[in-house]
Protein backbone atom coordinates (compact mmCIF):
# COMPACT_ATOMS: atom_id res chain seq x y z
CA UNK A 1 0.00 0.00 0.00
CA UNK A 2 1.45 3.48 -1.11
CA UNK A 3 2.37 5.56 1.92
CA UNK A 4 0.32 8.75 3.18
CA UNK A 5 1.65 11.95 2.46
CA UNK A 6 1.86 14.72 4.59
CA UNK A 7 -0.19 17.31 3.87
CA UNK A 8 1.24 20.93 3.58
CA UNK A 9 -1.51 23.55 4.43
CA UNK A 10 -1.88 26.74 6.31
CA UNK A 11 -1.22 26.73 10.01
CA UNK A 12 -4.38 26.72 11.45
CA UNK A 13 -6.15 25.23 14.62
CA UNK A 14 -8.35 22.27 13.84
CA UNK A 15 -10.68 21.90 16.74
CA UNK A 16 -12.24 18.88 15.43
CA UNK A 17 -9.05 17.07 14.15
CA UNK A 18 -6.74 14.50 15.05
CA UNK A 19 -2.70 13.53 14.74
CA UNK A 20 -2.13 10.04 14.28
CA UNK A 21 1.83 9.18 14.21
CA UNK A 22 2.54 5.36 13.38
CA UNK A 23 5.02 4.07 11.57
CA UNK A 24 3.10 1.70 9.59
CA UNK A 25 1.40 2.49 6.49
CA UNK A 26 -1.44 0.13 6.88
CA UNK A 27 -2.34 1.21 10.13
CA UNK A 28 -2.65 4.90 8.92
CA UNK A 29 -4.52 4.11 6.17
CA UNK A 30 -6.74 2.55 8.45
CA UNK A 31 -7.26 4.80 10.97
CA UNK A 32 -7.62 7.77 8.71
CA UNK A 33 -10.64 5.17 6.94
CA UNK A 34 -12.26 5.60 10.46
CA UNK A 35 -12.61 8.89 11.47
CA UNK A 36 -12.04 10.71 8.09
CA UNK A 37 -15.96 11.52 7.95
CA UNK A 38 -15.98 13.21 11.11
CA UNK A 39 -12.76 13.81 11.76
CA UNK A 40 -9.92 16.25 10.07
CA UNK A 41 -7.29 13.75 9.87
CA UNK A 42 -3.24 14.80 10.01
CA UNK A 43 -1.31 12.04 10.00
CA UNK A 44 3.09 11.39 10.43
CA UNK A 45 5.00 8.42 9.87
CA UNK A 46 7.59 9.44 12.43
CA UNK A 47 8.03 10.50 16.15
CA UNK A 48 9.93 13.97 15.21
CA UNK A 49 7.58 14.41 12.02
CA UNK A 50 4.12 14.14 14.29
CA UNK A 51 6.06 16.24 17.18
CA UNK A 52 6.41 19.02 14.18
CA UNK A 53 3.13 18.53 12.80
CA UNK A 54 1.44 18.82 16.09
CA UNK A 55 3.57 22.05 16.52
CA UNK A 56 2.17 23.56 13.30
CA UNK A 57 -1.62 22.28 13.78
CA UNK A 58 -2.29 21.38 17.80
CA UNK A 59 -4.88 19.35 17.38
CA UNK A 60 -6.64 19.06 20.82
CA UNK A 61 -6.29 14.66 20.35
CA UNK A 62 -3.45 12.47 19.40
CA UNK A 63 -3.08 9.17 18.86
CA UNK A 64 0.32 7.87 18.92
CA UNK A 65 2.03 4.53 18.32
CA UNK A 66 4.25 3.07 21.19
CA UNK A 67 6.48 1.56 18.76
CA UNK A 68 8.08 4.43 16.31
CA UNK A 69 11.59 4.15 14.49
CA UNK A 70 12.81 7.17 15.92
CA UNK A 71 10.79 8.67 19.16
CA UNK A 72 8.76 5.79 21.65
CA UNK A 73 5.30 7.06 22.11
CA UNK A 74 5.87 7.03 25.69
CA UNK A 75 8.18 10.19 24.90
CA UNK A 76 6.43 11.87 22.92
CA UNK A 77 3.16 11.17 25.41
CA UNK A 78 5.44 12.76 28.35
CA UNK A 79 7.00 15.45 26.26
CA UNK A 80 3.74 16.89 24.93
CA UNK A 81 2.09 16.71 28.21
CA UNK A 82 4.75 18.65 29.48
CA UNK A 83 3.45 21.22 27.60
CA UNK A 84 0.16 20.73 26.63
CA UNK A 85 -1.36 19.36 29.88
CA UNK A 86 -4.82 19.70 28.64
CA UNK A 87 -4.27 17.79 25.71
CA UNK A 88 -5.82 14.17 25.67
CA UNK A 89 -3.75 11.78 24.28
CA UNK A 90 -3.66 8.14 23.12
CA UNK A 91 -1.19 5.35 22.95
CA UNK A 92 -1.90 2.63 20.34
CA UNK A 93 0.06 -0.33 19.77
CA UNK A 94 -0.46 -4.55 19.27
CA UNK A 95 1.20 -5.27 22.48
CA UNK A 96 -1.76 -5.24 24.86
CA UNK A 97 0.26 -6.35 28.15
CA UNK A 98 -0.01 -4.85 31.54
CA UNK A 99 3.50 -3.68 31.93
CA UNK A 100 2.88 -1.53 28.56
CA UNK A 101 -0.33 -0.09 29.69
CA UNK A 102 1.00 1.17 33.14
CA UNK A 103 4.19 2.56 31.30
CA UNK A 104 1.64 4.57 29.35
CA UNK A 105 -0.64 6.04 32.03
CA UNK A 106 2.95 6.76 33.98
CA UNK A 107 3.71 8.79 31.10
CA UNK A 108 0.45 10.81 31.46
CA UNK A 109 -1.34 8.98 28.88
CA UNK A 110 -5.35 9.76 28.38
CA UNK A 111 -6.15 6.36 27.24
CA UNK A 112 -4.28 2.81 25.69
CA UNK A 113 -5.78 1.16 22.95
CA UNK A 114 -4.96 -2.10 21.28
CA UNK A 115 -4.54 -2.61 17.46
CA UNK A 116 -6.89 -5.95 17.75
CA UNK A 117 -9.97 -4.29 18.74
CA UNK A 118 -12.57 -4.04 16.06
CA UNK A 119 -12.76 -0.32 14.12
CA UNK A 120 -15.45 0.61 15.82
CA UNK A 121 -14.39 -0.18 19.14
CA UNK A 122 -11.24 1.80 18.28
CA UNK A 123 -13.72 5.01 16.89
CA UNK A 124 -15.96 4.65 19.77
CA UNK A 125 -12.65 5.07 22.76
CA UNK A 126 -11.76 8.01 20.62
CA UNK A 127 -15.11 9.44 20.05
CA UNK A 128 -15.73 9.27 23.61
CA UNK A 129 -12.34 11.57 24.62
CA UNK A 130 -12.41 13.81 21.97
CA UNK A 131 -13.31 17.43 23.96
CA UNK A 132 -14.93 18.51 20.47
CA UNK A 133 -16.74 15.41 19.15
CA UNK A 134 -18.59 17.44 16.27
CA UNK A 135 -21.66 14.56 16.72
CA UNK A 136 -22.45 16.62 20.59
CA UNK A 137 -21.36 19.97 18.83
CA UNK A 138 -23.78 19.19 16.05
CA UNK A 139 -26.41 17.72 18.85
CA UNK A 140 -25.81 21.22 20.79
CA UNK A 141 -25.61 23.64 18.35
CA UNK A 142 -29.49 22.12 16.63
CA UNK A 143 -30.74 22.56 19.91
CA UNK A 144 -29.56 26.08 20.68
CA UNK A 145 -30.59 26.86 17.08
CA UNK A 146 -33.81 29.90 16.84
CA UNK A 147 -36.64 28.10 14.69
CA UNK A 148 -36.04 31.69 12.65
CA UNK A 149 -32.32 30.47 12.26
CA UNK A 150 -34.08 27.11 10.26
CA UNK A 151 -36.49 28.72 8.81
CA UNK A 152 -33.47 31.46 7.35
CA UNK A 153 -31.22 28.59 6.15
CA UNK A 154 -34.78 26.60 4.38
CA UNK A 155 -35.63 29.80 2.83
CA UNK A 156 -32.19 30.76 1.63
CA UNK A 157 -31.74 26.93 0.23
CA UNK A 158 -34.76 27.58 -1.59
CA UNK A 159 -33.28 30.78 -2.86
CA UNK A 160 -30.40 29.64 -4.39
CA UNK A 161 -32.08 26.08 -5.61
CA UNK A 162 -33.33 27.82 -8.75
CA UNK A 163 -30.76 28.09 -11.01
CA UNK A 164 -32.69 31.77 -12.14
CA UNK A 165 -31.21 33.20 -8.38
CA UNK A 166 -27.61 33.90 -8.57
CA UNK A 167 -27.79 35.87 -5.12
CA UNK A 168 -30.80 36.35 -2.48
CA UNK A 169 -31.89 40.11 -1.52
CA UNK A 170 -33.23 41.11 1.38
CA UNK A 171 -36.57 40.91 -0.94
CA UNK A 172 -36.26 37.50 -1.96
CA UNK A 173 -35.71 36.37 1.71
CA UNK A 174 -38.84 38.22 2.75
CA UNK A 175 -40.99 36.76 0.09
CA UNK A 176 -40.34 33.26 1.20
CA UNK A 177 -40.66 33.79 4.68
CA UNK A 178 -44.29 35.42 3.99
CA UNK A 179 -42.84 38.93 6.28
CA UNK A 180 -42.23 42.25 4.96
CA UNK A 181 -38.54 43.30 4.56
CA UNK A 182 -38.84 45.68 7.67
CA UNK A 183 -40.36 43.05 9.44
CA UNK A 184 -37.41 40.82 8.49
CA UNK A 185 -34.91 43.05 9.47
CA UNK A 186 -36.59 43.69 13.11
CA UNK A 187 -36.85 40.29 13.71
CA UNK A 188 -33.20 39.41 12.50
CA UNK A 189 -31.82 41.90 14.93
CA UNK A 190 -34.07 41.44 17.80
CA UNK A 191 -33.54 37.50 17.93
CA UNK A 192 -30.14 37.40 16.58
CA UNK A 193 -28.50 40.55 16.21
CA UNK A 194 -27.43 39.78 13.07
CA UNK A 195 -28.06 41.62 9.86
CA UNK A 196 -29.67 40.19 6.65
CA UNK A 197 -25.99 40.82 5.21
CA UNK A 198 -24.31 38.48 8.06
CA UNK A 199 -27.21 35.90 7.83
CA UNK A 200 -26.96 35.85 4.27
CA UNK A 201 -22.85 36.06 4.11
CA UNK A 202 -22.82 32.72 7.03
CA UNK A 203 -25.36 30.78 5.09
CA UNK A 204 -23.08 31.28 2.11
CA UNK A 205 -20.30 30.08 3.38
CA UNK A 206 -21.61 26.99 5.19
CA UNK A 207 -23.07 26.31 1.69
CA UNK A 208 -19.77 26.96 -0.04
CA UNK A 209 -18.06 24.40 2.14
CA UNK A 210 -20.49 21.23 1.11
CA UNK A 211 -20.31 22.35 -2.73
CA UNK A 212 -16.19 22.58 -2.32
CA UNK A 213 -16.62 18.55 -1.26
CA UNK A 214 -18.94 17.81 -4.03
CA UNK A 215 -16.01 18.79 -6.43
CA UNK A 216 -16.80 22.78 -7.36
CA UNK A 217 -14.42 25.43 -7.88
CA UNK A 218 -13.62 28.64 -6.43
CA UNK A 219 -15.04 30.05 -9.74
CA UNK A 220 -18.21 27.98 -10.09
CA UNK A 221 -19.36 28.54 -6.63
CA UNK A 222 -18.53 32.02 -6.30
CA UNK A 223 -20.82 32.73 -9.60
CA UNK A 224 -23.72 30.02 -8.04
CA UNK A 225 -23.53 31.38 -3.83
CA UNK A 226 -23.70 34.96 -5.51
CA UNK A 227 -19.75 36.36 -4.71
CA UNK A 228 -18.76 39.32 -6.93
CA UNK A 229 -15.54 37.19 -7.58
CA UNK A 230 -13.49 33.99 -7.06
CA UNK A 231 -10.83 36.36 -4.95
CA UNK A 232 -13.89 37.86 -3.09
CA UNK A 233 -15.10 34.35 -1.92
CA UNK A 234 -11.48 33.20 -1.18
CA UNK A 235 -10.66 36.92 0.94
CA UNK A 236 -14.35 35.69 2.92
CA UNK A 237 -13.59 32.46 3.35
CA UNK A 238 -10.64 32.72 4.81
CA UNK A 239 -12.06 35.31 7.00
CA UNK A 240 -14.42 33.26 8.23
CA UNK A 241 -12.35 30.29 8.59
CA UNK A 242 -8.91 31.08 8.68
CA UNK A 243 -7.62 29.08 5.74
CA UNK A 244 -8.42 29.09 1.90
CA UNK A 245 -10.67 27.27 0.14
CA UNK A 246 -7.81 25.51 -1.33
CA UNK A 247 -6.53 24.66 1.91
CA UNK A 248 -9.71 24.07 3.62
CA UNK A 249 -9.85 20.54 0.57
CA UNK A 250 -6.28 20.07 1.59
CA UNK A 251 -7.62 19.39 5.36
CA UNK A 252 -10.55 17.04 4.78
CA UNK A 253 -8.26 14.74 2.26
């Protein structure tokens, strides 16, 4: 099997990622097969490569072979708990003995997990220790949601469904949501304190994300989400999330 990559991209903080370092190519492959679809996945073949990469990304979880050519996870465990006592990290490996689980929670270790156990065993442990699990944070975040926030995102998915809307007005939005455009605007800022600009300009975004995994460029969805150019939906995008669309693809991979 042909070996991962690392991925150069923008240093960034992924709050919903995690660094897996293993030395085996099989194993990464693996792994990343688990969580990649909820998950931002960075992985390094080596202790002193995953030591770097967690340097230049800090994910908040890391799972970490004991067995590396260069660094033993029990190292790297203690030396980034040193400085990153908040961090949770795992040790993996195929020896499941006592002696090598007590070495790992002496070295500060969150959790050890053995190679044998079943994939979803393995995403479940992880899952359960991850501080941002984006299944709660997408649990949460429905439940906090305003019923005006749904019924903003149905109308504007409505909006831009017909291929004669390049961009949704104030107007537009008003129309489907059976209110007057002053009405709109009142309740927008009384309930969220948003304008119809910001609403619009989030929803747009969130949007542009999903088409950029379905395979469309810069330049078809700036022309489709309504963006006065491909530049001008790069310069918000990385606004918003502090990479480029370019490098945003780069992170899911």
């Amino acid at each position: 099997m042909k070996q991962t990559k690392l991925t150069e991209v923008e240093a960034v903080t992924d709050l919903n990622s995690i660094l897996f370092i293993d030395d085996e190519p099989d194993t990464l492959a693996r792994l990343k097969s688990i969580f990649e679809s909820h998950y931002i996945c960075h992985i390094a073949n080596t202790g002193k490569k995953g030591l770097a990469l967690f340097n230049k990304r800090q994910p908040p979880l890391v799972v970490c072979d004991v067995n590396l050519p260069d660094i033993s996870g029990f190292q790297i465990c203690r030396e980034l708990k040193t400085t990153k006592p908040h961090l949770c990290l795992i040790l993996l490996s195929a020896y499941n003995d006592k002696e090598s689980r007590l070495e790992g929670l002496e070295a500060f270790a969150d959790s050890y997990i053995d190679k044998s156990l079943s994939d979803k065993e393995i995403y479940l442990r992880v899952r359960n220790l991850h501080p941002n699990s984006p299944e709660l944070a997408n649990t949460d975040e429905d439940s906090q949601r305003s019923s005006l926030e749904k019924e903003l995102n149905h109308a504007f998915t409505t909006i831009y469904s017909s291929s004669t809307n390049t961009s949704a007005t104030l107007e537009d939005l008003a129309l489907q949501l059976a209110l007057s455009p002053r009405t709109l605007q009142r309740k927008l800022k009384e309930e969220s304190g948003l304008s119809f600009t910001q609403h619009h300009l989030n929803y747009r975004l969130k949007e542009s994300q999903k088409r950029l995994q379905q395979g469309y460029s810069s330049t078809d969805i700036s022309e489709m989400l309504g963006f006065s150019s491909p530049s001008h939906f790069s310069y918000c995008f990385k606004k918003q999330y502090g990479m480029t669309p370019s490098a945003y693809l780069h992170s899911i991979k």
